[in-house]
PDB file of N, CA and C in Angstrom:
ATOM      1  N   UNK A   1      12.455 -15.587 -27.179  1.00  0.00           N
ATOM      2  CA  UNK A   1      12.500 -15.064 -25.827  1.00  0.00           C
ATOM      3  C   UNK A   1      13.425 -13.856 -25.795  1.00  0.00           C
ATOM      4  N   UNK A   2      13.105 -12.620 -25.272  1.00  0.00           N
ATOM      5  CA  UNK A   2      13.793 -11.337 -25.381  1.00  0.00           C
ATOM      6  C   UNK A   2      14.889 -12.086 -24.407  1.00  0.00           C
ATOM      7  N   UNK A   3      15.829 -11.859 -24.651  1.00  0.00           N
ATOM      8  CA  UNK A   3      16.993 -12.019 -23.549  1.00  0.00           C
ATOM      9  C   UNK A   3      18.227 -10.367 -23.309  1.00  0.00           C
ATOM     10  N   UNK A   4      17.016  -9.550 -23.663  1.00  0.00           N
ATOM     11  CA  UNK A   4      17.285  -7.719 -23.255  1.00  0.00           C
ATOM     12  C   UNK A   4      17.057  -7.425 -21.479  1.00  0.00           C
ATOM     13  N   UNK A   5      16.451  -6.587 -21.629  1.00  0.00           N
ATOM     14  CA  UNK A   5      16.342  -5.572 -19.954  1.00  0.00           C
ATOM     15  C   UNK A   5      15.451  -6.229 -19.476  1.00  0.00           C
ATOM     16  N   UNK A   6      15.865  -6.484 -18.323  1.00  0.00           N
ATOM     17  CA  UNK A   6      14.999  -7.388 -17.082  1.00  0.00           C
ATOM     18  C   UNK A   6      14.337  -6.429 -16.105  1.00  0.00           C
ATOM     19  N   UNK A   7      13.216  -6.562 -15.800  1.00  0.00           N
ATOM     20  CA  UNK A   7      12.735  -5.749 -15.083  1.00  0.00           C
ATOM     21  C   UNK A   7      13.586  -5.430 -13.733  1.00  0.00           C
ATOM     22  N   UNK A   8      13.092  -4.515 -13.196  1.00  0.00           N
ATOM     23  CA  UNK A   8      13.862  -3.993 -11.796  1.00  0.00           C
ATOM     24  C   UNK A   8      13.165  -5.047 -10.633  1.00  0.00           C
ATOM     25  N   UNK A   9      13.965  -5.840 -10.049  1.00  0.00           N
ATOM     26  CA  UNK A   9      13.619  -6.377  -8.810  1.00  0.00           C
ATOM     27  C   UNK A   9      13.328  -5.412  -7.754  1.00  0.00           C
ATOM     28  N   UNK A  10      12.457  -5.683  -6.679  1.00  0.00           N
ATOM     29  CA  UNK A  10      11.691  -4.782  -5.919  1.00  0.00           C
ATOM     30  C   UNK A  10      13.202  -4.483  -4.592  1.00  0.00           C
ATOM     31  N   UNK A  11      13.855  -5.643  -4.327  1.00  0.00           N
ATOM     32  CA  UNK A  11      14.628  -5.739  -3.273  1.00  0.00           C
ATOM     33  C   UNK A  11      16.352  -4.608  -4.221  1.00  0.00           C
ATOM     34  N   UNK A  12      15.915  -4.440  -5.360  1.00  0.00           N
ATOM     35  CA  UNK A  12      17.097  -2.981  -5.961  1.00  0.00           C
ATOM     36  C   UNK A  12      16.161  -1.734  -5.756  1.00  0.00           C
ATOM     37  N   UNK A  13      15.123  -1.902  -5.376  1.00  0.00           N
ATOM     38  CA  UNK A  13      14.237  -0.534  -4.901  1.00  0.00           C
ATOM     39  C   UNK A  13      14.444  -0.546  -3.892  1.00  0.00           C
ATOM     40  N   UNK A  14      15.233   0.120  -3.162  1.00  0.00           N
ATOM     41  CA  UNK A  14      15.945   0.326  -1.339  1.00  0.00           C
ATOM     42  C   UNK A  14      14.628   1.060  -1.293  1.00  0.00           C
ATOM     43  N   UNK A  15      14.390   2.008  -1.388  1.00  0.00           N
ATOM     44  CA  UNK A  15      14.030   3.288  -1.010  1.00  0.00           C
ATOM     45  C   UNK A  15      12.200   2.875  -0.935  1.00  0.00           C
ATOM     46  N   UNK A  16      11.741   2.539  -2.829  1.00  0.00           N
ATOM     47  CA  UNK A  16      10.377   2.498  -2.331  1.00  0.00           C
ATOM     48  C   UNK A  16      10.305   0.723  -1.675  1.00  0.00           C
ATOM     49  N   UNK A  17      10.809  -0.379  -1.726  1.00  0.00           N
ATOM     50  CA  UNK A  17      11.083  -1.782  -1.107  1.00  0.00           C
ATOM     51  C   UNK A  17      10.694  -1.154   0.170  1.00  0.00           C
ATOM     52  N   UNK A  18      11.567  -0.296   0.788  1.00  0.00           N
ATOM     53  CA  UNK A  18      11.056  -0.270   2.725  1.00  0.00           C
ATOM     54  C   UNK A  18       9.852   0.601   2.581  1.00  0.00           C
ATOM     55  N   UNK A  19       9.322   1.347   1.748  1.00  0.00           N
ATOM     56  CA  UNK A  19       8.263   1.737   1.770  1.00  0.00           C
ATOM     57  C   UNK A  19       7.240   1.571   2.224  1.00  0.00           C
ATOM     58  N   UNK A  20       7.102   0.300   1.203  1.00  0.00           N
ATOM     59  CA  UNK A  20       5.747  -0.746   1.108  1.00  0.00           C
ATOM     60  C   UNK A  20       6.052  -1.010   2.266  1.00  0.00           C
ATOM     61  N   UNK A  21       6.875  -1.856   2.624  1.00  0.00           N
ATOM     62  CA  UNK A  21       7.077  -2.728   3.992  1.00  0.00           C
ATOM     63  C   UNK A  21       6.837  -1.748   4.737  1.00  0.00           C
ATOM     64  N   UNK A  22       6.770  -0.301   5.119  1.00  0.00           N
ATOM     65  CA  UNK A  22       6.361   0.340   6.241  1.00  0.00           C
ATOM     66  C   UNK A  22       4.808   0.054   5.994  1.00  0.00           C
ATOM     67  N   UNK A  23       4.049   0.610   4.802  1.00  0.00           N
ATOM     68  CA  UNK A  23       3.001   0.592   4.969  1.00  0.00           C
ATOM     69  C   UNK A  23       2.022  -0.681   4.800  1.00  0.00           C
ATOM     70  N   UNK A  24       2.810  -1.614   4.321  1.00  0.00           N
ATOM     71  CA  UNK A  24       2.065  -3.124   5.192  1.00  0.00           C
ATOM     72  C   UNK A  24       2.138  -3.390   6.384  1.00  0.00           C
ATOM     73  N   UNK A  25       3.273  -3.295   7.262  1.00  0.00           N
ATOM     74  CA  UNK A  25       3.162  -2.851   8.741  1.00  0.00           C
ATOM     75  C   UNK A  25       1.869  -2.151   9.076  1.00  0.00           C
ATOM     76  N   UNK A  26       1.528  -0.677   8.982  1.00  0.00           N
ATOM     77  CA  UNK A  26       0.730   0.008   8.968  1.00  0.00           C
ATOM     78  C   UNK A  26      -0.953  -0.838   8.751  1.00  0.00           C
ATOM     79  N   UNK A  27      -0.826  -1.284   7.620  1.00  0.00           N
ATOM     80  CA  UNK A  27      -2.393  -2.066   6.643  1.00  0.00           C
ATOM     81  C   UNK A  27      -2.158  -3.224   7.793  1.00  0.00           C
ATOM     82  N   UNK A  28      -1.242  -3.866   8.033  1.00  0.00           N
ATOM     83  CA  UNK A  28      -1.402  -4.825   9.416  1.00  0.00           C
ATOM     84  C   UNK A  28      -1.964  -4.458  10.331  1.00  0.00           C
ATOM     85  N   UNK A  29      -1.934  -3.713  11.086  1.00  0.00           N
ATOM     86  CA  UNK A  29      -2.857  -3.226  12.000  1.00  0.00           C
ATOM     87  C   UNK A  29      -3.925  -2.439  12.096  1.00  0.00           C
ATOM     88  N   UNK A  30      -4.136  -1.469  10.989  1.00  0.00           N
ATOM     89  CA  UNK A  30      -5.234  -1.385  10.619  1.00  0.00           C
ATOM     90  C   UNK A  30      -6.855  -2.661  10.151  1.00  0.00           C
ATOM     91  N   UNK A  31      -6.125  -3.472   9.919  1.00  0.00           N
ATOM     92  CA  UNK A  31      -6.573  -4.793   9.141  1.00  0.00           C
ATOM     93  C   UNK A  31      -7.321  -5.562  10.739  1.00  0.00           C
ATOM     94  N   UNK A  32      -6.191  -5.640  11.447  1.00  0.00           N
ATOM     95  CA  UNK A  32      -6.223  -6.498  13.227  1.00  0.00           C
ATOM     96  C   UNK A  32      -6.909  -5.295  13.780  1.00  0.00           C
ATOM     97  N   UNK A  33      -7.542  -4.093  13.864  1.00  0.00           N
ATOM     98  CA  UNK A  33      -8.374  -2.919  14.325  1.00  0.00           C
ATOM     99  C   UNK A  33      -9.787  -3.347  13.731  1.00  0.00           C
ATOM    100  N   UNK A  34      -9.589  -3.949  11.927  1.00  0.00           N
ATOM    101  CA  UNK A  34     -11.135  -3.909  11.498  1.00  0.00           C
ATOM    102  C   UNK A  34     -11.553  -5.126  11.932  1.00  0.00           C
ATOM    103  N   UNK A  35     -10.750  -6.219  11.813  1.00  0.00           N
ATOM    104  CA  UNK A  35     -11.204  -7.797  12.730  1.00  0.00           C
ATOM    105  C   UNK A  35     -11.834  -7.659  13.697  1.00  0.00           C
ATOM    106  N   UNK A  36     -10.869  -6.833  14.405  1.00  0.00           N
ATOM    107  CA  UNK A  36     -11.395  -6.500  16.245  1.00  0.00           C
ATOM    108  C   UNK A  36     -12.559  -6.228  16.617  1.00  0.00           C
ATOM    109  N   UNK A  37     -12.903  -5.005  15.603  1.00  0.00           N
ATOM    110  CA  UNK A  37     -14.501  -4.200  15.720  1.00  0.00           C
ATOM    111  C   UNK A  37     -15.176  -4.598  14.527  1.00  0.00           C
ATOM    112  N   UNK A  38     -15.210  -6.349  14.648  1.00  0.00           N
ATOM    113  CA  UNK A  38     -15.978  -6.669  13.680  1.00  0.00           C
ATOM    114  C   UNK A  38     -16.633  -5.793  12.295  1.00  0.00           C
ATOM    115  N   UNK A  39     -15.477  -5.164  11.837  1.00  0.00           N
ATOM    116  CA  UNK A  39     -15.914  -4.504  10.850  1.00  0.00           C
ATOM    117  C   UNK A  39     -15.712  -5.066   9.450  1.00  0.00           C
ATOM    118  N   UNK A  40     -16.712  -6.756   9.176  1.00  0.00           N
ATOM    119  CA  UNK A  40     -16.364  -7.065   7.858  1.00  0.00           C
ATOM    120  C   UNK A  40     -16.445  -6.290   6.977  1.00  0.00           C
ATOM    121  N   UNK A  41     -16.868  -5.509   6.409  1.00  0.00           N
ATOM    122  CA  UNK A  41     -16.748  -4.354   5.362  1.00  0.00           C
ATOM    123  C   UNK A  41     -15.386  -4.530   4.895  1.00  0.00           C
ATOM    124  N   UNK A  42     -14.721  -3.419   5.916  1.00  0.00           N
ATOM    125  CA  UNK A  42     -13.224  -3.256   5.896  1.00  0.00           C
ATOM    126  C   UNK A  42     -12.307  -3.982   6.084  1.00  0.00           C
ATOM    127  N   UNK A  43     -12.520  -5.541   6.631  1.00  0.00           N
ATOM    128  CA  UNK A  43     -12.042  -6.738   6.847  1.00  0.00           C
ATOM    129  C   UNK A  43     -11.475  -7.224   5.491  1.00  0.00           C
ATOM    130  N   UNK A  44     -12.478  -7.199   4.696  1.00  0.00           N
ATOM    131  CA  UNK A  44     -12.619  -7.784   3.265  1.00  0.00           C
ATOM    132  C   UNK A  44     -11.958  -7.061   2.560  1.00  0.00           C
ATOM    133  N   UNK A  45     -11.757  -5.666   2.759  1.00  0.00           N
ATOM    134  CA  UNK A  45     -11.370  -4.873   1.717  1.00  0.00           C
ATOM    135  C   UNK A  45      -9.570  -4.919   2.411  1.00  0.00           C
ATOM    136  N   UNK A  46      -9.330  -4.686   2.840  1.00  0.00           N
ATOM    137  CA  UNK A  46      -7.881  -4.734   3.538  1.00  0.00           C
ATOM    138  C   UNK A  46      -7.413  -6.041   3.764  1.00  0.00           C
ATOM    139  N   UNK A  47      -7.594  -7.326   3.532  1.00  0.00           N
ATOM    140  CA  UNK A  47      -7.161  -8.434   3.755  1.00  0.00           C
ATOM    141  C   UNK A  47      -6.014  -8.884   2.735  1.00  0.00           C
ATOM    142  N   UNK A  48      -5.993  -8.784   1.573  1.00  0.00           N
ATOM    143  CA  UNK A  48      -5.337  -8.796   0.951  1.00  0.00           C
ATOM    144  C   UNK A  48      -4.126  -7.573   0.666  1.00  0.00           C
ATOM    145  N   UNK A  49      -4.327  -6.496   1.464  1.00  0.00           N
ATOM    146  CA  UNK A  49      -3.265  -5.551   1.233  1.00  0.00           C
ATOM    147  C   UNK A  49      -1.869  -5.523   1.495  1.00  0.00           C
ATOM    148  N   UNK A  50      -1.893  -5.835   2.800  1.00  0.00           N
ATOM    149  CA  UNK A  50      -0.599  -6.183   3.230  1.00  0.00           C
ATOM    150  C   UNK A  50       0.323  -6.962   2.826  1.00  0.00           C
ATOM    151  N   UNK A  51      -0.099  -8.204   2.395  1.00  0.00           N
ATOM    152  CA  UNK A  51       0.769  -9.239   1.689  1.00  0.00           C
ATOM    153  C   UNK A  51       1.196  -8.695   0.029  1.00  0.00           C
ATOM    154  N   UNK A  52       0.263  -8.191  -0.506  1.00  0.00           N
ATOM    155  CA  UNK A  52       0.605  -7.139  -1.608  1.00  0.00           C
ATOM    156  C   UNK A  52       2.014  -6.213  -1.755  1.00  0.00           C
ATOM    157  N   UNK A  53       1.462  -5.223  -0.933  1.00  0.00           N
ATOM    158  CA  UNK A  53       2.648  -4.278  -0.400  1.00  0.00           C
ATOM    159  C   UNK A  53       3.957  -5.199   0.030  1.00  0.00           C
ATOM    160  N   UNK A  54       4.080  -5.974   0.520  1.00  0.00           N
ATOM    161  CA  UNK A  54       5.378  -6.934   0.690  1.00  0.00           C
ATOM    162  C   UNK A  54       5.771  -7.519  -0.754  1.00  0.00           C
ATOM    163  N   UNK A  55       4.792  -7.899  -1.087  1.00  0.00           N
ATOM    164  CA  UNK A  55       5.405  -9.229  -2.380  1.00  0.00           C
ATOM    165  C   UNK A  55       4.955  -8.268  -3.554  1.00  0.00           C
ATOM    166  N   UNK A  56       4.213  -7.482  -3.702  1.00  0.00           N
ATOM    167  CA  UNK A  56       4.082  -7.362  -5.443  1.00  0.00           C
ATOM    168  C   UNK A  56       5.280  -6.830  -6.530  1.00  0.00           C
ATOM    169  N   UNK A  57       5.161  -7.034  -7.161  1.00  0.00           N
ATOM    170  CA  UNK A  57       6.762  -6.310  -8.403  1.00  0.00           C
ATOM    171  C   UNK A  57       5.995  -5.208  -8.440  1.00  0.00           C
ATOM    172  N   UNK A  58       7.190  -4.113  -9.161  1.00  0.00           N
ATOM    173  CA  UNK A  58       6.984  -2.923  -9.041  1.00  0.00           C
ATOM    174  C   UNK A  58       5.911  -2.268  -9.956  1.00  0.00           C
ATOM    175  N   UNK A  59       5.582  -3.241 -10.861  1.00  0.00           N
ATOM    176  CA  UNK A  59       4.218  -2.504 -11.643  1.00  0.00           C
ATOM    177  C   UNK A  59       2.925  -2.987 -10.802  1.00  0.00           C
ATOM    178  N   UNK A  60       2.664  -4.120 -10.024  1.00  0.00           N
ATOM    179  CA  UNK A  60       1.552  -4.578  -9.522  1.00  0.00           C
ATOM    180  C   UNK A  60       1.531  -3.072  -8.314  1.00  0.00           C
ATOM    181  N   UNK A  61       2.676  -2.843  -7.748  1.00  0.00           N
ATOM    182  CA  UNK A  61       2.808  -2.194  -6.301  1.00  0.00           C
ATOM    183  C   UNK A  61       2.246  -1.356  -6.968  1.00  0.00           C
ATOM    184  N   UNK A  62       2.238  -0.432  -7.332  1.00  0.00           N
ATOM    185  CA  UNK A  62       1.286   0.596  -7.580  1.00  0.00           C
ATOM    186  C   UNK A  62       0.307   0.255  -7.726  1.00  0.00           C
ATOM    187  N   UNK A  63      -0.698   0.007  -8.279  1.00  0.00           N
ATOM    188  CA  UNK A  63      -2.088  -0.283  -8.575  1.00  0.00           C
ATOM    189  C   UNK A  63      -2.308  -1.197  -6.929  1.00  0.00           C
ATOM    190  N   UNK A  64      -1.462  -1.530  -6.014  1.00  0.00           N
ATOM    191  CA  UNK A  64      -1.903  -1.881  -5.168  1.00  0.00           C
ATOM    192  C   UNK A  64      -2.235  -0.875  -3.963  1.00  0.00           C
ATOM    193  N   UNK A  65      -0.904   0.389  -4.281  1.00  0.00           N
ATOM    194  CA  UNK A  65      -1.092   1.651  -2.952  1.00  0.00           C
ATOM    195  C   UNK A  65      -2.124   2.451  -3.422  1.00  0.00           C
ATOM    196  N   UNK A  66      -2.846   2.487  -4.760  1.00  0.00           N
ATOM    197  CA  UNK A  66      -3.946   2.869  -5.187  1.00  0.00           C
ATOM    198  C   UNK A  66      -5.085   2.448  -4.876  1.00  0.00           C
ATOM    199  N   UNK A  67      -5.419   1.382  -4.298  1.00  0.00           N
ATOM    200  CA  UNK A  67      -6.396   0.286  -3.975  1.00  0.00           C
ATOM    201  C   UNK A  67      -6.350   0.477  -2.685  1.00  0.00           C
ATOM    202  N   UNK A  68      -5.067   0.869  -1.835  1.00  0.00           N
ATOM    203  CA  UNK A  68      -5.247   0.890  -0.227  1.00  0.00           C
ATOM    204  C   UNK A  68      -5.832   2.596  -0.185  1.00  0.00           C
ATOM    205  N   UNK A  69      -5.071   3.228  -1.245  1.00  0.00           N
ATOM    206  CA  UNK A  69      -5.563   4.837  -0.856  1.00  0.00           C
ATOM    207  C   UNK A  69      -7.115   5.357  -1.430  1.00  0.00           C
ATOM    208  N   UNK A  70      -7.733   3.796  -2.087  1.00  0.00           N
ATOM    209  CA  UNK A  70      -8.886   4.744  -1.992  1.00  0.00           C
ATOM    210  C   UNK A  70     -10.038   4.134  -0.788  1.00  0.00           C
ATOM    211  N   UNK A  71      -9.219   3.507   0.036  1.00  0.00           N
ATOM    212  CA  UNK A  71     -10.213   3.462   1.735  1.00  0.00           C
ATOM    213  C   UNK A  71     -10.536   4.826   2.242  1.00  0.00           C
ATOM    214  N   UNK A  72      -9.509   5.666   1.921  1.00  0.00           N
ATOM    215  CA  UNK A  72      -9.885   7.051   2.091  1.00  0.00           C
ATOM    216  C   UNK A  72     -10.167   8.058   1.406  1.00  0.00           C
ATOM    217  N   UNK A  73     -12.089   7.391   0.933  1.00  0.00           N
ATOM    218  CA  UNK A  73     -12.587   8.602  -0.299  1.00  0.00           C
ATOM    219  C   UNK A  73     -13.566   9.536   0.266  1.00  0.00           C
ATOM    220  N   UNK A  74     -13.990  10.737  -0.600  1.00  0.00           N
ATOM    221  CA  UNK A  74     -14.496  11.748   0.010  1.00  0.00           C
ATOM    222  C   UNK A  74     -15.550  11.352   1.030  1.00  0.00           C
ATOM    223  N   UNK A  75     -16.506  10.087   0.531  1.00  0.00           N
ATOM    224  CA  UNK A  75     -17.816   9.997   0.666  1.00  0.00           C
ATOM    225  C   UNK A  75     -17.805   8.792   1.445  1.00  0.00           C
ATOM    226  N   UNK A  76     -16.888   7.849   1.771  1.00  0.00           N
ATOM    227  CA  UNK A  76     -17.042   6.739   2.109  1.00  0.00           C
ATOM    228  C   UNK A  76     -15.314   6.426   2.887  1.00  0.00           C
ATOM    229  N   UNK A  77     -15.415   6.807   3.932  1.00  0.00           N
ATOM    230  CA  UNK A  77     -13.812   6.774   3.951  1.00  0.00           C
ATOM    231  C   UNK A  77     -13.495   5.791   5.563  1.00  0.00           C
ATOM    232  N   UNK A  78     -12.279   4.929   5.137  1.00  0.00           N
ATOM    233  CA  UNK A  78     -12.372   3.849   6.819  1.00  0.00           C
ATOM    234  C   UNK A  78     -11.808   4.867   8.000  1.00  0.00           C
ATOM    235  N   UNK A  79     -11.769   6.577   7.885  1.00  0.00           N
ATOM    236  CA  UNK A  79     -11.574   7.129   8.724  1.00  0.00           C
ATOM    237  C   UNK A  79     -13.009   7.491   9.725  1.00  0.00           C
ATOM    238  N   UNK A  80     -13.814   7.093   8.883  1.00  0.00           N
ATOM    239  CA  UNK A  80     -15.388   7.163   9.092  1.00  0.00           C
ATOM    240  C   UNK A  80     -15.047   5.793  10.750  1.00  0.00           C
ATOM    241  N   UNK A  81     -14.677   4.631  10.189  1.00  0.00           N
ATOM    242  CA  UNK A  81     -15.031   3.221  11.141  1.00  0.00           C
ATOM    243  C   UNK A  81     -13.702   3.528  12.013  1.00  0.00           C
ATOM    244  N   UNK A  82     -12.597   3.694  11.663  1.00  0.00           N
ATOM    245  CA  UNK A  82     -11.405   3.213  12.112  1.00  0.00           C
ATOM    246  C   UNK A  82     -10.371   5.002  13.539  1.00  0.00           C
ATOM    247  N   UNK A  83      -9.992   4.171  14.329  1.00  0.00           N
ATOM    248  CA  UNK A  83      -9.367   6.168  15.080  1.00  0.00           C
ATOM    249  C   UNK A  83      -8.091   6.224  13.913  1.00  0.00           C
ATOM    250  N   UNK A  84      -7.651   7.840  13.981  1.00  0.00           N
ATOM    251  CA  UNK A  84      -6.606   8.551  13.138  1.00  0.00           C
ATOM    252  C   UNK A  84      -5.596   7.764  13.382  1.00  0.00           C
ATOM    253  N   UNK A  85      -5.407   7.545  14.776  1.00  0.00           N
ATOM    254  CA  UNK A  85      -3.796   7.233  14.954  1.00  0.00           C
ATOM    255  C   UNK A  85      -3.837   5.402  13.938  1.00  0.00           C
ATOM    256  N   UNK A  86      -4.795   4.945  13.323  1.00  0.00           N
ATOM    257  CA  UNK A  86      -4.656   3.994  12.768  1.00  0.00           C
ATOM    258  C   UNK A  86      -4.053   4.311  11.387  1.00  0.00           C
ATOM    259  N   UNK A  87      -5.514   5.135  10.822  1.00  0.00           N
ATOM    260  CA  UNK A  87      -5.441   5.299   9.633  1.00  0.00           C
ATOM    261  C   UNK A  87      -4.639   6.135   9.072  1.00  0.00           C
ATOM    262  N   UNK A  88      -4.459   6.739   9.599  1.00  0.00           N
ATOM    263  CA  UNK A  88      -3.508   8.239   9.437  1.00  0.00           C
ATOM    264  C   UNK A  88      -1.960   7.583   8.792  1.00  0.00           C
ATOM    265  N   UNK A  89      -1.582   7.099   9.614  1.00  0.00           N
ATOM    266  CA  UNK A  89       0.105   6.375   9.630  1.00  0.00           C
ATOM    267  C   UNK A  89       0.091   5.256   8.167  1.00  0.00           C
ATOM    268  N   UNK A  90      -1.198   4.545   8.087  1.00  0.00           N
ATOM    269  CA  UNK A  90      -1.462   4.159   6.487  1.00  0.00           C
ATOM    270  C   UNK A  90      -1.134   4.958   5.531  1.00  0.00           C
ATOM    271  N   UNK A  91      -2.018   6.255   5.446  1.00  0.00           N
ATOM    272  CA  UNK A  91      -2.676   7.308   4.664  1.00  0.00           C
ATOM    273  C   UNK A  91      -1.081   8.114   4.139  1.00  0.00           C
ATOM    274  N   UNK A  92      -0.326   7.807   5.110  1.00  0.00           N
ATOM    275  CA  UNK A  92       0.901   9.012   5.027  1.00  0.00           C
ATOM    276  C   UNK A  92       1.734   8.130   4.161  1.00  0.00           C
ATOM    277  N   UNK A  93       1.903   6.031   4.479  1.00  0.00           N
ATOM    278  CA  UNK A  93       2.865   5.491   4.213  1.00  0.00           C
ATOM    279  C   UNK A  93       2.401   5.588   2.787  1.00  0.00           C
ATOM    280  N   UNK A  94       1.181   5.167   2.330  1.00  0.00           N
ATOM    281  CA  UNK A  94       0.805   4.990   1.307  1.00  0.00           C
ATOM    282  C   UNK A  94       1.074   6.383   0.424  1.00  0.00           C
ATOM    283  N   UNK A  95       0.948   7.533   0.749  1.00  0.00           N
ATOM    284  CA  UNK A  95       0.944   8.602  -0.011  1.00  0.00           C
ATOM    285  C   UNK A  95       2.777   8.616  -0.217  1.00  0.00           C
ATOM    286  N   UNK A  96       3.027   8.824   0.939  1.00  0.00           N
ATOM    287  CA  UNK A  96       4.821   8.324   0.650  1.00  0.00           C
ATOM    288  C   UNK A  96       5.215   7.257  -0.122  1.00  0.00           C
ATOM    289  N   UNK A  97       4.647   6.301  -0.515  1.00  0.00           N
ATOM    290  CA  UNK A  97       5.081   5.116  -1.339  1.00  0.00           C
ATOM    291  C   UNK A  97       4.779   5.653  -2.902  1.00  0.00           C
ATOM    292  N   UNK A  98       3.596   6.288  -3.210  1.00  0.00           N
ATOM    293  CA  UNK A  98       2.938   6.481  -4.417  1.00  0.00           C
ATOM    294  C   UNK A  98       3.927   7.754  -5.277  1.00  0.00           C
ATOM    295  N   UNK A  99       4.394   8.601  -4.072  1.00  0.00           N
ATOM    296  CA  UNK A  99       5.368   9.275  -4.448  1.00  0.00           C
ATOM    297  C   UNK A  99       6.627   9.035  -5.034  1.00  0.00           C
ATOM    298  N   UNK A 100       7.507   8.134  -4.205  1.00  0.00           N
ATOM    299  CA  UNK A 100       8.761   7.677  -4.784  1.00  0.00           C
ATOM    300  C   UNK A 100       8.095   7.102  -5.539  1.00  0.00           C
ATOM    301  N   UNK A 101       7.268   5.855  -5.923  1.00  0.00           N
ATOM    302  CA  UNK A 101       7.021   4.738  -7.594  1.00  0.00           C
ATOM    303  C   UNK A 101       7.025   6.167  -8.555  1.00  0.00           C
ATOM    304  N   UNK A 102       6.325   7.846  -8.255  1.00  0.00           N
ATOM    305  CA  UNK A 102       6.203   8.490  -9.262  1.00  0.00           C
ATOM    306  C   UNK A 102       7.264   9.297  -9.550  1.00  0.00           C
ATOM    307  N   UNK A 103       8.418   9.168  -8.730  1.00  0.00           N
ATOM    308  CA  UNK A 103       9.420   9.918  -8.854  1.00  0.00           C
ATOM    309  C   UNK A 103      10.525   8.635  -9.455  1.00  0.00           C
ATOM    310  N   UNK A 104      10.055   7.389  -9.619  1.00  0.00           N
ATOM    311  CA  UNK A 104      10.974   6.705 -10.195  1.00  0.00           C
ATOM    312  C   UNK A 104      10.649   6.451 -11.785  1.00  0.00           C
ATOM    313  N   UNK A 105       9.040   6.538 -11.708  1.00  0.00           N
ATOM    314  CA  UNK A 105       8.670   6.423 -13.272  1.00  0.00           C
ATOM    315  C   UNK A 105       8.927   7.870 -14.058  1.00  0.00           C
ATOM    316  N   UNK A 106       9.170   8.935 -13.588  1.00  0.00           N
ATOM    317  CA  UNK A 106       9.490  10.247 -14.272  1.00  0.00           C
ATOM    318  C   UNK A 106      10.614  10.333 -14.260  1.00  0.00           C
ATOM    319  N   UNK A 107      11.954   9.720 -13.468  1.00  0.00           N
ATOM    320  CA  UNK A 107      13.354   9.503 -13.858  1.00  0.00           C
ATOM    321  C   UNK A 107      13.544   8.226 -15.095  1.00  0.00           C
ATOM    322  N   UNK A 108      12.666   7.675 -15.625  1.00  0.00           N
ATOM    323  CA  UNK A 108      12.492   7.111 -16.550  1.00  0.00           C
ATOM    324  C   UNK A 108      13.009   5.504 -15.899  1.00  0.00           C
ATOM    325  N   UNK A 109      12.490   5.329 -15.017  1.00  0.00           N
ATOM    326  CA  UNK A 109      12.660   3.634 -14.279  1.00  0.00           C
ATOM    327  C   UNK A 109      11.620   2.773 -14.775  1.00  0.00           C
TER     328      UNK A 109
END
């Protein structure tokens, strides 16, 4: 058993930790918008996000704000089903989250 370097706990990530938690906030109500307007599509695809963004360690969290940011692709996007003031405030947390994880993996974290 390596008994070396322990991974980084998410709650010593101040910075991207409230991140996520903004943008599961955000995927929360976006999520209670696609319920609302019976939009299983997007029901299904966002159900699992939020709890993600709260709980995943810091290698899952990425591959998870990757998975929320591609609701908004060229050709198929939940800005299509969903109003801005929903998706938008996602779109920004998530792009803000993907940033700091890449500004922590190029400081060599």
């Amino acid at each position: 058993m390596d008994r070396g370097i322990r991974p980084t706990a998410r709650h010593e990530l101040g910075a991207i930790d409230e991140a996520a938690l903004v943008a599961a906030r955000h995927a929360d109500r976006l999520l209670e918008a696609a319920r609302e307007g019976g939009l299983a599509r997007w029901t299904a695809f966002l159900e699992p996000i939020p709890d993600h963004l709260r709980d995943d360690p810091l290698p899952a969290l990425r591959a998870t704000a990757f998975r929320a940011r591609a609701a908004y692709g060229p050709k198929d996007s939940i800005r299509d089903s969903l109003p801005d003031e929903l998706t938008l405030p996602l779109l920004e947390s998530i792009d803000r989250l993907l940033r700091l994880i890449a500004r922590r993996q190029h400081q060599g974290g």
